[in-house]
N, C-alpha and C. Protein backbone atom coordinates (compact mmCIF):
# COMPACT_ATOMS: atom_id res chain seq x y z
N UNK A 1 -39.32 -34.71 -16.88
CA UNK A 1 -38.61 -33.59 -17.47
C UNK A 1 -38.97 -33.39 -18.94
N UNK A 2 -40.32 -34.15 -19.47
CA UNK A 2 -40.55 -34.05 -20.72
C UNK A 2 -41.44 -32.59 -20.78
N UNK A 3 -41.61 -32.03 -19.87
CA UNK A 3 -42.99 -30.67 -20.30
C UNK A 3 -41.93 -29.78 -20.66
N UNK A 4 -42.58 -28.53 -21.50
CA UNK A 4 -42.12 -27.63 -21.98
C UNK A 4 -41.89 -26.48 -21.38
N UNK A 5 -40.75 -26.01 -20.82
CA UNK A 5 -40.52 -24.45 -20.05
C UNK A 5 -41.29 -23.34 -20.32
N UNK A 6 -41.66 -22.73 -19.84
CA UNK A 6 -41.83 -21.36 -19.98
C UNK A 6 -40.49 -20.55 -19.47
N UNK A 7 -40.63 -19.14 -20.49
CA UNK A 7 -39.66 -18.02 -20.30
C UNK A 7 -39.25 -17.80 -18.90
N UNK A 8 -40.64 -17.68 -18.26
CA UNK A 8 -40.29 -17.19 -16.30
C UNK A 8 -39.84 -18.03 -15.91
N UNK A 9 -40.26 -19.11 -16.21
CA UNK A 9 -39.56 -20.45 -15.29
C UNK A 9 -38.13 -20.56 -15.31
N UNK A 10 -37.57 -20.08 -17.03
CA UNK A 10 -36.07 -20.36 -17.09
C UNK A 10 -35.29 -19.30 -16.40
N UNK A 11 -35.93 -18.20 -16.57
CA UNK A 11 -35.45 -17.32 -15.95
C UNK A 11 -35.29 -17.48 -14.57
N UNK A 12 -36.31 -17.64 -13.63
CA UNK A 12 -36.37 -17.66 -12.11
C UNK A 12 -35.29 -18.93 -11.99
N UNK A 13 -35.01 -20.28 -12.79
CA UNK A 13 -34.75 -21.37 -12.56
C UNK A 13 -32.93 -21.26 -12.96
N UNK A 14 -32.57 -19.99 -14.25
CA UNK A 14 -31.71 -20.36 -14.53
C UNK A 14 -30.89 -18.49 -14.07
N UNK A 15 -31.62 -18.43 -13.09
CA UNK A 15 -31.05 -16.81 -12.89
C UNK A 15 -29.79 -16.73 -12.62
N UNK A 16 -28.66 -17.23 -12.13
CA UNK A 16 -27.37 -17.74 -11.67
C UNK A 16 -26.50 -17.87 -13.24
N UNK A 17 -27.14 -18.43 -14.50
CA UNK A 17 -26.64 -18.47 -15.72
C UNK A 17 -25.88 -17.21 -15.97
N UNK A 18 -24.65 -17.20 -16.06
CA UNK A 18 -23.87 -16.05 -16.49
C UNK A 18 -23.09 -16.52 -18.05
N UNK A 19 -22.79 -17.76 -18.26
CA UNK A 19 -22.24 -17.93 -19.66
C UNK A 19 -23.21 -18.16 -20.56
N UNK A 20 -24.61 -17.65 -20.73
CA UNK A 20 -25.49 -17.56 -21.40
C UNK A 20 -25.29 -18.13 -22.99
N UNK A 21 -24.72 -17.90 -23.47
CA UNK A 21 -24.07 -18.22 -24.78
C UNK A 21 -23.42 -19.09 -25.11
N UNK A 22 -22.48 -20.04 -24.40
CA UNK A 22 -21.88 -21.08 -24.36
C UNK A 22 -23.30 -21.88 -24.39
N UNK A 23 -23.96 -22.21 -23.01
CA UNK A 23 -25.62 -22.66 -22.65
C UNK A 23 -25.83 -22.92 -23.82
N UNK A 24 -26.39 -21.13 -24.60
CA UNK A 24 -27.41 -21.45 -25.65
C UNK A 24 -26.55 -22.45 -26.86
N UNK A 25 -25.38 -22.89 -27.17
CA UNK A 25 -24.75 -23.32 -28.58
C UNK A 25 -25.51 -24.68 -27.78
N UNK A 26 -25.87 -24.87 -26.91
CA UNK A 26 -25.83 -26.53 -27.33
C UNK A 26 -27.58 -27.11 -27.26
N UNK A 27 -28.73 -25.51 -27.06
CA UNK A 27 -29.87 -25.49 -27.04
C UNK A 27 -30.23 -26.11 -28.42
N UNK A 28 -30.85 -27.57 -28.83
CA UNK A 28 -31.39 -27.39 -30.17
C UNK A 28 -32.05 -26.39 -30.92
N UNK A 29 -31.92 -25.93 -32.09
CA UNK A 29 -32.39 -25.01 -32.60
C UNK A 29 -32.00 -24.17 -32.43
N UNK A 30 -30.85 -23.73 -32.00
CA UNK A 30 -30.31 -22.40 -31.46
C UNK A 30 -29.09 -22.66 -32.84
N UNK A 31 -28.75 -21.59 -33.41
CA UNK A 31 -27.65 -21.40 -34.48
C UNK A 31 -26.88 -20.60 -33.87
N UNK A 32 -25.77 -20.48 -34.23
CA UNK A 32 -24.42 -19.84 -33.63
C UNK A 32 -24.74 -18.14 -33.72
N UNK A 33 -25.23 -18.16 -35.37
CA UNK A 33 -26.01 -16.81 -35.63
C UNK A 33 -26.77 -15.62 -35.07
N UNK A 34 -27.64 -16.82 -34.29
CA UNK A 34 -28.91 -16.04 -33.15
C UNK A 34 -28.26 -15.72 -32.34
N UNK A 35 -27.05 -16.63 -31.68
CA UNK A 35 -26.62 -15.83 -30.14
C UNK A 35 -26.22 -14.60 -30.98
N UNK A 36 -25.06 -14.55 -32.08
CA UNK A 36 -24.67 -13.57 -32.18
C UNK A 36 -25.68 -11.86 -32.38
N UNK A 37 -26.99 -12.52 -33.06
CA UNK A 37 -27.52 -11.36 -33.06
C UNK A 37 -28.05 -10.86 -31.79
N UNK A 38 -28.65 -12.23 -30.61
CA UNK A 38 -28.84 -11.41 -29.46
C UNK A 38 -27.88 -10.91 -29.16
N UNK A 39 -26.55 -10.90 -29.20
CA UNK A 39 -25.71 -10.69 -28.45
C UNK A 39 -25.56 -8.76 -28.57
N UNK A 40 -25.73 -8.91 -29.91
CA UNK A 40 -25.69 -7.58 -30.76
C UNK A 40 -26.40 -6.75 -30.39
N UNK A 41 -27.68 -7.25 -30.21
CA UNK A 41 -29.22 -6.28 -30.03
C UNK A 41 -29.03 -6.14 -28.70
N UNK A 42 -29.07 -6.80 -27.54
CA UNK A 42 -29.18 -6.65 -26.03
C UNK A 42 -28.05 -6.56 -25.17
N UNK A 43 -28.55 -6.11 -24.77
CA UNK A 43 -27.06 -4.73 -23.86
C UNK A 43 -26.69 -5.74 -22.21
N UNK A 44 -27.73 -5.92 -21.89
CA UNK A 44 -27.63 -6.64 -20.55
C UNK A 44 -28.26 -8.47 -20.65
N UNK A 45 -27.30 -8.85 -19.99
CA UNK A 45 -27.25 -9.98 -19.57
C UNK A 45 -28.81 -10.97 -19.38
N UNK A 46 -29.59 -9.96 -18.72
CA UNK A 46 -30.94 -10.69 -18.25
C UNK A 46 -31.75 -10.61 -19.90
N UNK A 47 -31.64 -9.48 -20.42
CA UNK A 47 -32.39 -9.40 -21.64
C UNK A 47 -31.71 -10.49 -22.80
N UNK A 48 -30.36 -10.93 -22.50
CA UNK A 48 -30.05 -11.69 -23.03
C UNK A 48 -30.41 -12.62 -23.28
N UNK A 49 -30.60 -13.46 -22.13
CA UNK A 49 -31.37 -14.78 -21.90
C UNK A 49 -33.06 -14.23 -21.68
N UNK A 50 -33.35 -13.63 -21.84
CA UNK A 50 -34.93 -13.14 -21.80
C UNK A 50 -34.69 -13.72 -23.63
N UNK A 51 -34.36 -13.18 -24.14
CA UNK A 51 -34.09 -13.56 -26.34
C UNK A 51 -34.22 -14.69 -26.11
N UNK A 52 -33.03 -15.07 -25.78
CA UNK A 52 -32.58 -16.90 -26.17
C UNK A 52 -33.61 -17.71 -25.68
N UNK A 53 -34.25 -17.95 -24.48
CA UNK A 53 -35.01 -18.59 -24.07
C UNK A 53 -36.24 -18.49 -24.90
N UNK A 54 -36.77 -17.15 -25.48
CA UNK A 54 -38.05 -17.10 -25.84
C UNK A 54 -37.67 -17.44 -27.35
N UNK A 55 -36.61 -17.30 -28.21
CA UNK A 55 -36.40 -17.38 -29.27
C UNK A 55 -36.03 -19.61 -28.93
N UNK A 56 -35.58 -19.94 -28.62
CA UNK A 56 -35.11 -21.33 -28.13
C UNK A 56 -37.14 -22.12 -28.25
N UNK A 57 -37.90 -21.15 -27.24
CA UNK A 57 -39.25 -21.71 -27.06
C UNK A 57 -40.20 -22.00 -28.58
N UNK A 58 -39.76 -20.72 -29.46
CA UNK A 58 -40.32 -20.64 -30.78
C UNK A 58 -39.95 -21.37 -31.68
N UNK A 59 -38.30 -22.06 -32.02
CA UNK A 59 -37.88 -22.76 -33.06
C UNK A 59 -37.69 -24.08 -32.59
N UNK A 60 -37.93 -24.54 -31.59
CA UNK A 60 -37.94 -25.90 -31.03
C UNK A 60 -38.87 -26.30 -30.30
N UNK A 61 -39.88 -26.58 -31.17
CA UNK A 61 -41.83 -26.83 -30.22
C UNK A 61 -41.49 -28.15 -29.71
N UNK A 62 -40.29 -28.65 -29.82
CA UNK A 62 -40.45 -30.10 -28.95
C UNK A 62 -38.89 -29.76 -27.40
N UNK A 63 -39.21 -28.50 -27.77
CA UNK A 63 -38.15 -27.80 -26.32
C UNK A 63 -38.70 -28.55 -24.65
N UNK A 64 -37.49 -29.12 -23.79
CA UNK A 64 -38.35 -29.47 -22.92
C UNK A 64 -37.38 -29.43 -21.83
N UNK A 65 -37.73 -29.41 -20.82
CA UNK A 65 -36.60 -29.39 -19.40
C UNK A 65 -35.62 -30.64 -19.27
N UNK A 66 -35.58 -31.58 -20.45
CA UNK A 66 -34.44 -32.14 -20.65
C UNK A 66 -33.15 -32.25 -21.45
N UNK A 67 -33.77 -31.15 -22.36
CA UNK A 67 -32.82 -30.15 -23.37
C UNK A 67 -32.39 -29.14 -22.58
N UNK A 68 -32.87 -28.67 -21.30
CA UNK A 68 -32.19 -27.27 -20.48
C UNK A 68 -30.79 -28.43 -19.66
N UNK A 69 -31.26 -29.54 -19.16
CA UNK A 69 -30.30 -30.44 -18.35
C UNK A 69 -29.08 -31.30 -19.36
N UNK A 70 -29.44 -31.00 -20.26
CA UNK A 70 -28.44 -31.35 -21.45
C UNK A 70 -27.72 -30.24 -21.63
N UNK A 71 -28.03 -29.49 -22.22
CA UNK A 71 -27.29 -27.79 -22.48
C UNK A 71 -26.25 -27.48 -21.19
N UNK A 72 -27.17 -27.68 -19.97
CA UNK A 72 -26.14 -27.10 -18.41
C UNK A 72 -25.31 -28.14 -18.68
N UNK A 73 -25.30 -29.23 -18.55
CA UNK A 73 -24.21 -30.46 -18.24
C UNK A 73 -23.25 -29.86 -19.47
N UNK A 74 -23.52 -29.91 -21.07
CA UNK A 74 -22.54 -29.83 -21.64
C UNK A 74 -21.59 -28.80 -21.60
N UNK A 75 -22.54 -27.37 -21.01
CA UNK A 75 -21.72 -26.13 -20.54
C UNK A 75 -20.92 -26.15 -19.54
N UNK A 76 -20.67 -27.03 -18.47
CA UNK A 76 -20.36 -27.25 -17.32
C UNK A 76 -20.45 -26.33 -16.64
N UNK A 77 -22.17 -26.27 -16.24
CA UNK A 77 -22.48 -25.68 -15.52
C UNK A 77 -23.47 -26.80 -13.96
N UNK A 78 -22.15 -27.10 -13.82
CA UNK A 78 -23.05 -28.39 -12.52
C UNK A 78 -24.01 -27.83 -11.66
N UNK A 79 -23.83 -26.71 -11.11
CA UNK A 79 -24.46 -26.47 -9.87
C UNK A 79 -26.00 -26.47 -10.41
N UNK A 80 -25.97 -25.20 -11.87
CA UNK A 80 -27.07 -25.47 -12.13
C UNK A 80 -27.99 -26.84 -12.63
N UNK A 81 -27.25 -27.70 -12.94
CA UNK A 81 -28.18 -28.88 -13.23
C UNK A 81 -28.34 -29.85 -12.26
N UNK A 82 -27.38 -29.64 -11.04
CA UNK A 82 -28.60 -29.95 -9.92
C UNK A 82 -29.57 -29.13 -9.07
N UNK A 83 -29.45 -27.90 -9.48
CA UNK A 83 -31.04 -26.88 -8.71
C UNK A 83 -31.70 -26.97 -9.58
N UNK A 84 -32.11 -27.72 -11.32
CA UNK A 84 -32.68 -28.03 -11.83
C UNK A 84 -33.06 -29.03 -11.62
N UNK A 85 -32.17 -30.17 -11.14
CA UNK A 85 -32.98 -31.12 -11.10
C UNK A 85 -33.94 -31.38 -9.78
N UNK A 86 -33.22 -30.86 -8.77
CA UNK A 86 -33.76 -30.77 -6.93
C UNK A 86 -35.09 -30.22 -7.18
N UNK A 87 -35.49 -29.14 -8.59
CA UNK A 87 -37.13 -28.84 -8.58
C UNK A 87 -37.85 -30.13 -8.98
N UNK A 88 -37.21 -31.01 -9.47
CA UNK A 88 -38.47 -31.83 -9.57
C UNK A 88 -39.96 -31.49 -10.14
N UNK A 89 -39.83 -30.63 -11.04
CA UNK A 89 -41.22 -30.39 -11.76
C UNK A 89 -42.06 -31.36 -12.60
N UNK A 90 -43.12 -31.55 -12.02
CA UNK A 90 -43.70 -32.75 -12.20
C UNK A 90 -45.19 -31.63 -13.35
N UNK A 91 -45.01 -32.58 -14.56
CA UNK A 91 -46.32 -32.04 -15.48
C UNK A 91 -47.20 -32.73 -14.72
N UNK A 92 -48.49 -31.84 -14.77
CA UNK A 92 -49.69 -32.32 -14.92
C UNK A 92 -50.53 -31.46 -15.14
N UNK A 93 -51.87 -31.84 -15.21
CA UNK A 93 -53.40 -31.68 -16.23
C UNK A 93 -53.36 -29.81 -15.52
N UNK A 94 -53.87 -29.42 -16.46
CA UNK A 94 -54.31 -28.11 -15.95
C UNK A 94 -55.96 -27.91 -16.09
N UNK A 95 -56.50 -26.95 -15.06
CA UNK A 95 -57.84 -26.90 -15.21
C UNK A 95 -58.51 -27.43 -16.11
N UNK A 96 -59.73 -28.39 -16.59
CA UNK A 96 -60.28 -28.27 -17.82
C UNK A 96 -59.54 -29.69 -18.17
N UNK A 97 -58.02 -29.74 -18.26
CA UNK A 97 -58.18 -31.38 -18.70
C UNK A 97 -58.16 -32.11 -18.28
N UNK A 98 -58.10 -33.71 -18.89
CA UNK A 98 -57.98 -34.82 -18.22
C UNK A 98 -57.14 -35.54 -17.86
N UNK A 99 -57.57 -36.14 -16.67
CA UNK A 99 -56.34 -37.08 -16.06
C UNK A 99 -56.10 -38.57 -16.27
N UNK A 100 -54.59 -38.84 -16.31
CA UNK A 100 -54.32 -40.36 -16.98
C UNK A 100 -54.69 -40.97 -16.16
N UNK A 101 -54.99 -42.31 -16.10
CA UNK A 101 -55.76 -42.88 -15.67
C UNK A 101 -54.50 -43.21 -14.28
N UNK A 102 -55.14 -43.50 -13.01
CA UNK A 102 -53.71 -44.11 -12.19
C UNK A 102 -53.07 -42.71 -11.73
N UNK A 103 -53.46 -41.61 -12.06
CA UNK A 103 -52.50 -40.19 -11.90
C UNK A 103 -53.26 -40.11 -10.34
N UNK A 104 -52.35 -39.68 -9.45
CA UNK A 104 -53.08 -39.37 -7.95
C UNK A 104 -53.64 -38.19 -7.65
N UNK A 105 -54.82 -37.89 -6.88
CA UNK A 105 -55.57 -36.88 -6.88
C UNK A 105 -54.64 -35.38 -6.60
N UNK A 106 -53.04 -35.51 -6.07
CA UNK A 106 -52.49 -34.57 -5.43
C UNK A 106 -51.99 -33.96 -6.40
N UNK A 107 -51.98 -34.93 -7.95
CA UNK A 107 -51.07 -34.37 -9.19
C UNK A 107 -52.48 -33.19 -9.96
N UNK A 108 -53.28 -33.04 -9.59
CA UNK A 108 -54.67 -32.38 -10.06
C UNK A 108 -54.45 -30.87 -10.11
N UNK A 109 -53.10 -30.47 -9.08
CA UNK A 109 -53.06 -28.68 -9.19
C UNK A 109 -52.23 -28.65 -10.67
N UNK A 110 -52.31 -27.15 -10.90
CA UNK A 110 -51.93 -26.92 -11.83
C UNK A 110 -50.47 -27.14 -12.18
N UNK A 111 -49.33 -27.41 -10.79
CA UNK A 111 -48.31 -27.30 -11.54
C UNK A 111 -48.26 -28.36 -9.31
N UNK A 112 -46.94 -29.28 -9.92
CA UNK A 112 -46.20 -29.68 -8.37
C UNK A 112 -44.93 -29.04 -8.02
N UNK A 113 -44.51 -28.69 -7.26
CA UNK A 113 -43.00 -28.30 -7.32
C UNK A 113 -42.88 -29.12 -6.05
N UNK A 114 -42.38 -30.36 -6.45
CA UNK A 114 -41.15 -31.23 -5.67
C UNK A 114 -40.17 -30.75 -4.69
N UNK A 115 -40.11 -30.46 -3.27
CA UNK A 115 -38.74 -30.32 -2.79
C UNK A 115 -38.29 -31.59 -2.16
């Protein structure tokens, strides 16, 4: 759970998120401030968390899918932090790089999704 999200991922992963804002107070790098200005600027819900997530990705380069399972738990949002965790997203090498030594030939695609 150490790799870094992408926007679609949180989105497709956290589409069910309706207290968006509660979530984001406990995202590192997130200030009370920012929700308020997304809150201000974006009218709907999805564009909401479309901000936060991509604004969350920019001020916290060490952002990672164990800061999203921290944030759900403290929001009490259970359900979602176990369909987060049931993906099981496993990092590995993408085209072009290299593999740790001991890594199995099946971890070689670009991305695993665990069921």
């Amino acid at each position: 759970m150490d790799r870094k999200p992408e926007v679609s991922e949180l989105l497709e992963w956290l589409d069910e998120l309706t207290r968006w804002k509660k979530f984001g107070t406990f995202l590192p790098g997130i200030r009370p401030h920012d929700l308020d200005i997304i809150e201000d600027e974006e009218n709907r819900a999805d564009n909401r968390k479309i901000a936060l997530f991509g604004k969350w990705l920019r001020v916290c380069p060490e952002a990672n899918w164990g800061h999203v399972i921290k944030a759900l738990e403290k929001a009490k949002e259970g359900d979602l932090v176990e369909k987060v965790k049931k993906l099981g997203i496993l990092p590995v090498a993408k085209a072009g790089e290299e593999m740790v030594d001991g890594q199995e030939e099946a971890d070689k695609e670009e991305m695993v999704n665990v069921n």
